[in-house]
N, C-alpha and C. Protein backbone atom coordinates (compact mmCIF):
# COMPACT_ATOMS: atom_id res chain seq x y z
N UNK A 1 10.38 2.61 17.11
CA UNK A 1 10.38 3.35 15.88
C UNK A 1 11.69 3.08 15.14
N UNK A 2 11.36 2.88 13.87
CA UNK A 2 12.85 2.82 12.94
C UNK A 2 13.62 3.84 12.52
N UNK A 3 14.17 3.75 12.12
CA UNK A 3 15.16 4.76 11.57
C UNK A 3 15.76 4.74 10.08
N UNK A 4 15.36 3.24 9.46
CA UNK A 4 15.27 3.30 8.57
C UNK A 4 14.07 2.49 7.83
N UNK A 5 13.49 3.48 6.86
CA UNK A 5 12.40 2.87 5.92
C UNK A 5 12.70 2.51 4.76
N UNK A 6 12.59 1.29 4.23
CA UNK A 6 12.62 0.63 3.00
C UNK A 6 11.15 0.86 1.85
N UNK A 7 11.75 1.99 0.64
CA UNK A 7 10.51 1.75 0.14
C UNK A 7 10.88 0.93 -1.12
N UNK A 8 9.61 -0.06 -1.51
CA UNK A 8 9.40 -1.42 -2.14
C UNK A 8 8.49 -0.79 -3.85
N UNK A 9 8.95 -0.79 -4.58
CA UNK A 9 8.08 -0.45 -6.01
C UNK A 9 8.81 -1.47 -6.97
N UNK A 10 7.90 -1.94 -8.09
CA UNK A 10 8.68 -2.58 -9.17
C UNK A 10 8.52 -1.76 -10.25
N UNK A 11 9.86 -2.33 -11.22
CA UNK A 11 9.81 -1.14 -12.20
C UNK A 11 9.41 -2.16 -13.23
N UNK A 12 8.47 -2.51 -14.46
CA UNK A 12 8.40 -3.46 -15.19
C UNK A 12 8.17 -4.87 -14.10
N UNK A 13 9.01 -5.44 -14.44
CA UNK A 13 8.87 -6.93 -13.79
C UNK A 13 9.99 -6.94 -12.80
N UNK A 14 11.20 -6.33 -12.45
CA UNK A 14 12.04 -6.15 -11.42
C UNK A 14 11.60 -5.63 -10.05
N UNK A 15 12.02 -6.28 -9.29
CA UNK A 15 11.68 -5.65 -7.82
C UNK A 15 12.76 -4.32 -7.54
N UNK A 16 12.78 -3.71 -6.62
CA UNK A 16 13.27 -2.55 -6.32
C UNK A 16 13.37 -2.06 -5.32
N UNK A 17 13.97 -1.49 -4.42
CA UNK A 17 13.90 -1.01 -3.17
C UNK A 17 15.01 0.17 -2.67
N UNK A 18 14.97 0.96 -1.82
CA UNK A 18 15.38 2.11 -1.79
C UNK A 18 15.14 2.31 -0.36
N UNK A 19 16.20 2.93 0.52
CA UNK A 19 16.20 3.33 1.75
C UNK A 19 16.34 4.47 2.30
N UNK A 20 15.17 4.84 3.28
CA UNK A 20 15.25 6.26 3.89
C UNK A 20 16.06 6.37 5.29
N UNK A 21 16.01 7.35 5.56
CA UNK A 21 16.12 7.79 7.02
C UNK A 21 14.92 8.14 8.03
N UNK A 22 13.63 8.24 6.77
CA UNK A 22 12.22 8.43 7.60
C UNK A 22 11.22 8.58 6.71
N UNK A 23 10.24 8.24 7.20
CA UNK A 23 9.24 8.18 6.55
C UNK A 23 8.79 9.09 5.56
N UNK A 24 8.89 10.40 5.62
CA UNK A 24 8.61 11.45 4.85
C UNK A 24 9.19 11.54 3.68
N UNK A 25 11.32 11.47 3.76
CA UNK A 25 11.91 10.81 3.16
C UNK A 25 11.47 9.53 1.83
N UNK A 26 10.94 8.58 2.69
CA UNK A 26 9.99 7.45 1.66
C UNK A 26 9.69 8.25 0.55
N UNK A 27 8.66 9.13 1.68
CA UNK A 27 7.47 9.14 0.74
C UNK A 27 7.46 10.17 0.00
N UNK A 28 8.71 10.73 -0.09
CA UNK A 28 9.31 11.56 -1.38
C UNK A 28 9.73 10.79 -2.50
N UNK A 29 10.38 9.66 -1.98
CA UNK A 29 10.88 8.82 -3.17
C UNK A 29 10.19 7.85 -3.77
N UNK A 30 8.57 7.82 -2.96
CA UNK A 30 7.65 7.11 -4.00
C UNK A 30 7.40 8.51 -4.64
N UNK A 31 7.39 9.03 -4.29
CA UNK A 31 6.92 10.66 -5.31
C UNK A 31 7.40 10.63 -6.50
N UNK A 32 8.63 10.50 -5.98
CA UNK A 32 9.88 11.34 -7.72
C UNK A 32 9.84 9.98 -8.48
N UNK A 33 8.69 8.84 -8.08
CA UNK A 33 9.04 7.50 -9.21
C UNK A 33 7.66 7.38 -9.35
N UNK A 34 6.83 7.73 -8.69
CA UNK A 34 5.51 7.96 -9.14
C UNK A 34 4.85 8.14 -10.17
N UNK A 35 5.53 8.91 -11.03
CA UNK A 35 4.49 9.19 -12.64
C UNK A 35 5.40 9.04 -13.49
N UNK A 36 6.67 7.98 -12.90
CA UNK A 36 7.27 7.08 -14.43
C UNK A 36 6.42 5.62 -14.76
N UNK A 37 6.50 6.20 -16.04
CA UNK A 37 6.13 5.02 -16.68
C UNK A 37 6.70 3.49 -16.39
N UNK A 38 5.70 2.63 -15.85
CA UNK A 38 6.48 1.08 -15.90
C UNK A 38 6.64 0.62 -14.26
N UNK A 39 6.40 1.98 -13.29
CA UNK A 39 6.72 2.47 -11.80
C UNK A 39 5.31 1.52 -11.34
N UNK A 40 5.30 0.30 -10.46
CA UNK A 40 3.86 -0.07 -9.83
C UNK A 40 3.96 -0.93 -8.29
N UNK A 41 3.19 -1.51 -7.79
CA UNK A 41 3.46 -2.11 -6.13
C UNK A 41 4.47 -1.05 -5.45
N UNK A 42 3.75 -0.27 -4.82
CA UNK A 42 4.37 0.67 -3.88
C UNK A 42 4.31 0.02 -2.52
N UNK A 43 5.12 -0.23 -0.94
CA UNK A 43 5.09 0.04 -0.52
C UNK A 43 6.16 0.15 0.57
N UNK A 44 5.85 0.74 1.74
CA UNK A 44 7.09 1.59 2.03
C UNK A 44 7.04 0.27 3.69
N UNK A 45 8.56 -0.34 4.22
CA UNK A 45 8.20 -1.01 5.57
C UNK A 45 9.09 -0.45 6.52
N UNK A 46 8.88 -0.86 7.81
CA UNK A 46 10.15 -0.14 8.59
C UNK A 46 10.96 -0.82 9.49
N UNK A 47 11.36 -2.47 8.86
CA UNK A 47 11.85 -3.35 9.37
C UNK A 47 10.95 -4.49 10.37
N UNK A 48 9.96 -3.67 10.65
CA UNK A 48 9.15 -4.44 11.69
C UNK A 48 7.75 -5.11 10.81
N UNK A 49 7.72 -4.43 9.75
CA UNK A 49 6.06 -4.07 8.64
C UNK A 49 6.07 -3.51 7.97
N UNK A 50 4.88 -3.52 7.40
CA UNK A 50 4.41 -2.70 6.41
C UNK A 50 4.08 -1.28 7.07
N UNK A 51 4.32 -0.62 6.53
CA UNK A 51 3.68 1.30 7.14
C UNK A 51 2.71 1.93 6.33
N UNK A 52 3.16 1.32 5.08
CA UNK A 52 2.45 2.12 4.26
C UNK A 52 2.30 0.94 2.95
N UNK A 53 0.97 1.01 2.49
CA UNK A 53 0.60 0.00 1.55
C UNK A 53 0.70 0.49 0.23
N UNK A 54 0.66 -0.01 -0.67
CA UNK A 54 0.00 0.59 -1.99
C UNK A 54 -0.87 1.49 -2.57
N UNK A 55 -1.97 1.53 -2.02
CA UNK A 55 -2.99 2.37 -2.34
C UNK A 55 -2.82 3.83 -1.57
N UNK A 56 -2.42 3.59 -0.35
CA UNK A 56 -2.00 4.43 0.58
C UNK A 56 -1.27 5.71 -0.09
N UNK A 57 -0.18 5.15 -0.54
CA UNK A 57 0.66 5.69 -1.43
C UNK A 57 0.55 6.36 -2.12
N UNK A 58 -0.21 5.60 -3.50
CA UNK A 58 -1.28 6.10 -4.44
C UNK A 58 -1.59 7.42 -4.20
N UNK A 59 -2.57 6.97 -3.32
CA UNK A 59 -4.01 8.43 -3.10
C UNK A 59 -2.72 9.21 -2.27
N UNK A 60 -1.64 9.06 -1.67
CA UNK A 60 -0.86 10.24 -0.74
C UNK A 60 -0.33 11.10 -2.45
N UNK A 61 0.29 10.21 -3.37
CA UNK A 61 1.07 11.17 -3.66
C UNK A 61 0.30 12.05 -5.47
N UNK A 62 -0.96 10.96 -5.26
CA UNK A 62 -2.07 11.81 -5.92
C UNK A 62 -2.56 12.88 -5.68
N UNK A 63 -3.07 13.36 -4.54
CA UNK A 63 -2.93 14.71 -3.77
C UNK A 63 -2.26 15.43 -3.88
N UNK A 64 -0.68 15.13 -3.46
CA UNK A 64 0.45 16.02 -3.87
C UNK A 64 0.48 16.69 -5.10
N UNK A 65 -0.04 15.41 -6.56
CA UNK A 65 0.14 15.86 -7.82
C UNK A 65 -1.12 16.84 -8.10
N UNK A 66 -2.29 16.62 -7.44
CA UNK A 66 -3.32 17.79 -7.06
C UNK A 66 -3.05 19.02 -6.83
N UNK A 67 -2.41 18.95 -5.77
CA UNK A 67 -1.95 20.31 -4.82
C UNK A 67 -1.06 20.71 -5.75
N UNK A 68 -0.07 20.63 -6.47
CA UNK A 68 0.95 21.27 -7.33
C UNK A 68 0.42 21.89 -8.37
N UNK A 69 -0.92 20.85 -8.87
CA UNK A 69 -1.40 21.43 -10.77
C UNK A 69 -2.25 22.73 -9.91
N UNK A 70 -2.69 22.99 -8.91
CA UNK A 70 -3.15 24.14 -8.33
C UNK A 70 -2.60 25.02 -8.06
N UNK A 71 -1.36 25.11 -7.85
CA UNK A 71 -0.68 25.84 -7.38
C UNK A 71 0.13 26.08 -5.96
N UNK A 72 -0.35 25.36 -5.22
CA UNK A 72 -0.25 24.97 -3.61
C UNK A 72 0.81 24.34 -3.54
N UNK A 73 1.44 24.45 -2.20
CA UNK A 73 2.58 23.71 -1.58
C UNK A 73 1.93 23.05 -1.03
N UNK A 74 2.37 21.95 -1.35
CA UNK A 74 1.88 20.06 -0.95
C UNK A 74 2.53 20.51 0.82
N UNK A 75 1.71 19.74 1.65
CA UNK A 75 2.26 19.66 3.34
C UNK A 75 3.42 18.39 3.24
N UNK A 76 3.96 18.33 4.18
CA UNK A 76 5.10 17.35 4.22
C UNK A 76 4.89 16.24 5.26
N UNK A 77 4.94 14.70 4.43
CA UNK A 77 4.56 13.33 5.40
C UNK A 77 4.77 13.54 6.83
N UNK A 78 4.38 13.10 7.36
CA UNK A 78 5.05 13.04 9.34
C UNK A 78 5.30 12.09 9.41
């Protein structure tokens, strides 16, 4: 298991990348870049691979934006 996760998004035509301490971590910070404009190719690796793909992503932090316009506290990645 890693310890650190690299998550991978481009902004426009630039590549981009950003490092966690864990996965959940990540997948907060595809969150908070998620519904900017220009934000696309998500995915998150953990030195060894891929963990988490694109679409993956997607539909995870689509939910989240679900669970919030409802009113609900979104659960937290594992």
């Amino acid at each position: 298991m890693s310890l650190i996760y690299t998550l991978f998004y481009r902004r426009g035509s630039f590549a981009q990348s950003e490092m966690f301490g864990s996965l959940a971590s990540a997948m907060d910070g595809a969150y908070a870049v998620f519904n900017r404009e220009g934000y696309s190719a998500f995915s998150i690796e953990d030195g060894g691979g891929v963990v988490m793909h694109n679409a993956q992503i997607l539909e995870h932090c689509r939910g989240i934006k679900a669970t919030l316009l409802c009113g609900s506290v979104p659960p937290r990645a594992s």
